[in-house]
Protein backbone atom coordinates (compact mmCIF):
# COMPACT_ATOMS: atom_id res chain seq x y z
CA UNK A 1 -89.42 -8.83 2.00
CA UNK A 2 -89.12 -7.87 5.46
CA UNK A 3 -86.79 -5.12 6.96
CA UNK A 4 -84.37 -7.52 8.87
CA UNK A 5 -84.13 -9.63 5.82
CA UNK A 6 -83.45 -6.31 3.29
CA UNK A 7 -80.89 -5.20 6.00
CA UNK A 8 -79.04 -8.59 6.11
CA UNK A 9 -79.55 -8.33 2.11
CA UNK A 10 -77.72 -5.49 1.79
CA UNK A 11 -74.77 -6.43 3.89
CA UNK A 12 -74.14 -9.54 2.15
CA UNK A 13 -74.46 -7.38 -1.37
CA UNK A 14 -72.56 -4.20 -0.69
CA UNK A 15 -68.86 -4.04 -1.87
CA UNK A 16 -66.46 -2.62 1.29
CA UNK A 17 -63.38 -3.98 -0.35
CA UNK A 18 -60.47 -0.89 -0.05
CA UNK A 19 -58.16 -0.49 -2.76
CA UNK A 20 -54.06 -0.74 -1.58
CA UNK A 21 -52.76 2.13 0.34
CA UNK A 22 -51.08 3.43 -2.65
CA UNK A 23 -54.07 3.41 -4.37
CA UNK A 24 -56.43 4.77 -1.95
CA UNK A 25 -54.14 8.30 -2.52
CA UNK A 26 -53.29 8.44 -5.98
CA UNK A 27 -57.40 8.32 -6.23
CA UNK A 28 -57.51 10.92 -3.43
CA UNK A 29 -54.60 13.07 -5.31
CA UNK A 30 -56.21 12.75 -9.11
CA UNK A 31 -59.53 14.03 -7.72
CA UNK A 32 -57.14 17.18 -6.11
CA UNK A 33 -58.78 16.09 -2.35
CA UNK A 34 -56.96 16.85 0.30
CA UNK A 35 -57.09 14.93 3.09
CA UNK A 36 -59.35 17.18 5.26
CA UNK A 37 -61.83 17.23 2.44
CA UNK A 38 -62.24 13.39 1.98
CA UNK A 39 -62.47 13.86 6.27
CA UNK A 40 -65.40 15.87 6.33
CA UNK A 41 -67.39 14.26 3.56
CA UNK A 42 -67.19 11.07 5.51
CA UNK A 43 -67.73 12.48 8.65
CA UNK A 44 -64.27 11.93 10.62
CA UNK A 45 -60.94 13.83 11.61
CA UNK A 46 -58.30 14.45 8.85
CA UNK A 47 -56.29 12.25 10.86
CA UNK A 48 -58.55 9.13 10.28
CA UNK A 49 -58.44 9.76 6.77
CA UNK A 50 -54.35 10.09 7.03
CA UNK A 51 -53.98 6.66 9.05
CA UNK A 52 -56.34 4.73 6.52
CA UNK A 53 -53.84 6.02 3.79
CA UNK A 54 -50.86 5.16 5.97
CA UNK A 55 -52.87 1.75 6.64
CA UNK A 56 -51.98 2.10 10.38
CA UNK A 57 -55.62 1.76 11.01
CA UNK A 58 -58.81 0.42 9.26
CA UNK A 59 -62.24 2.55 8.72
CA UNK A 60 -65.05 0.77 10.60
CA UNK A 61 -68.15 -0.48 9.09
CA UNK A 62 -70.12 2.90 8.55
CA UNK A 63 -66.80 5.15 7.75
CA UNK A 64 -65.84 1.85 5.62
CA UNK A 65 -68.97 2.11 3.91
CA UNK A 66 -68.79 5.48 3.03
CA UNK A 67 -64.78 5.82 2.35
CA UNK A 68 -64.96 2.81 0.00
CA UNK A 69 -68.03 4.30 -1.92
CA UNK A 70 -66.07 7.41 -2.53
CA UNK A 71 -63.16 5.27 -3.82
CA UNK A 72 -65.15 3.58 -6.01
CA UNK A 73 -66.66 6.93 -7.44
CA UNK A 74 -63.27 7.77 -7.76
CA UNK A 75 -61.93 5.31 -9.66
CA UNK A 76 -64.78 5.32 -11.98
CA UNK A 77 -64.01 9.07 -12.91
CA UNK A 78 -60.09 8.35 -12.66
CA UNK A 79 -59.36 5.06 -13.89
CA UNK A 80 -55.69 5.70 -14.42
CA UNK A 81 -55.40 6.31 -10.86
CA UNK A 82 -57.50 3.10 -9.78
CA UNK A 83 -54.50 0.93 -11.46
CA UNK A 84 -51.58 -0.17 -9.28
CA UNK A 85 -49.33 0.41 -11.31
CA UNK A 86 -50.27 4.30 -11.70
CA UNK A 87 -47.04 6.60 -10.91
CA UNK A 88 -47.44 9.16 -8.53
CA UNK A 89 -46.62 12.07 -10.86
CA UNK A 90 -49.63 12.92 -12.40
């Protein structure tokens, strides 16, 4: 298969989808991440990180990429914290 064709592959495959806002936290929280951490393992200000939580903004396609891989991680290892319904004491 050629390049183009593995590229367009792999955007049609990969899953972006973001949890909820409340969600996207608790996952950050159970881990014990702040903020600044998930930041610089993405490769953006703390400030990104805090307006994707808030949901005043949206991560694009690269950060997205890599924010909603870490999520899913996340989730995997915390699956209490994936569900919506998880309370915020933990």
């Amino acid at each position: 298969m050629s390049d183009p064709l593995r590229r367009v592959d792999a955007l049609v495959e990969e899953d972006n989808t973001l949890p909820s806002l409340r969600v996207r936290q608790q996952l950050r929280l159970a881990a014990g991440l702040t903020q600044a951490e998930v930041a610089a393992a993405i490769g953006v200000q703390r400030l990104a990180v805090a307006r994707w939580e808030a949901g005043a903004t949206q991560p694009h396609r690269g950060n997205r990429r890599a924010y909603a891989h870490l999520l899913r991680r996340l989730a995997a290892k915390y699956p209490d914290a994936a569900a919506e319904g998880a309370s915020d004491a933990g």
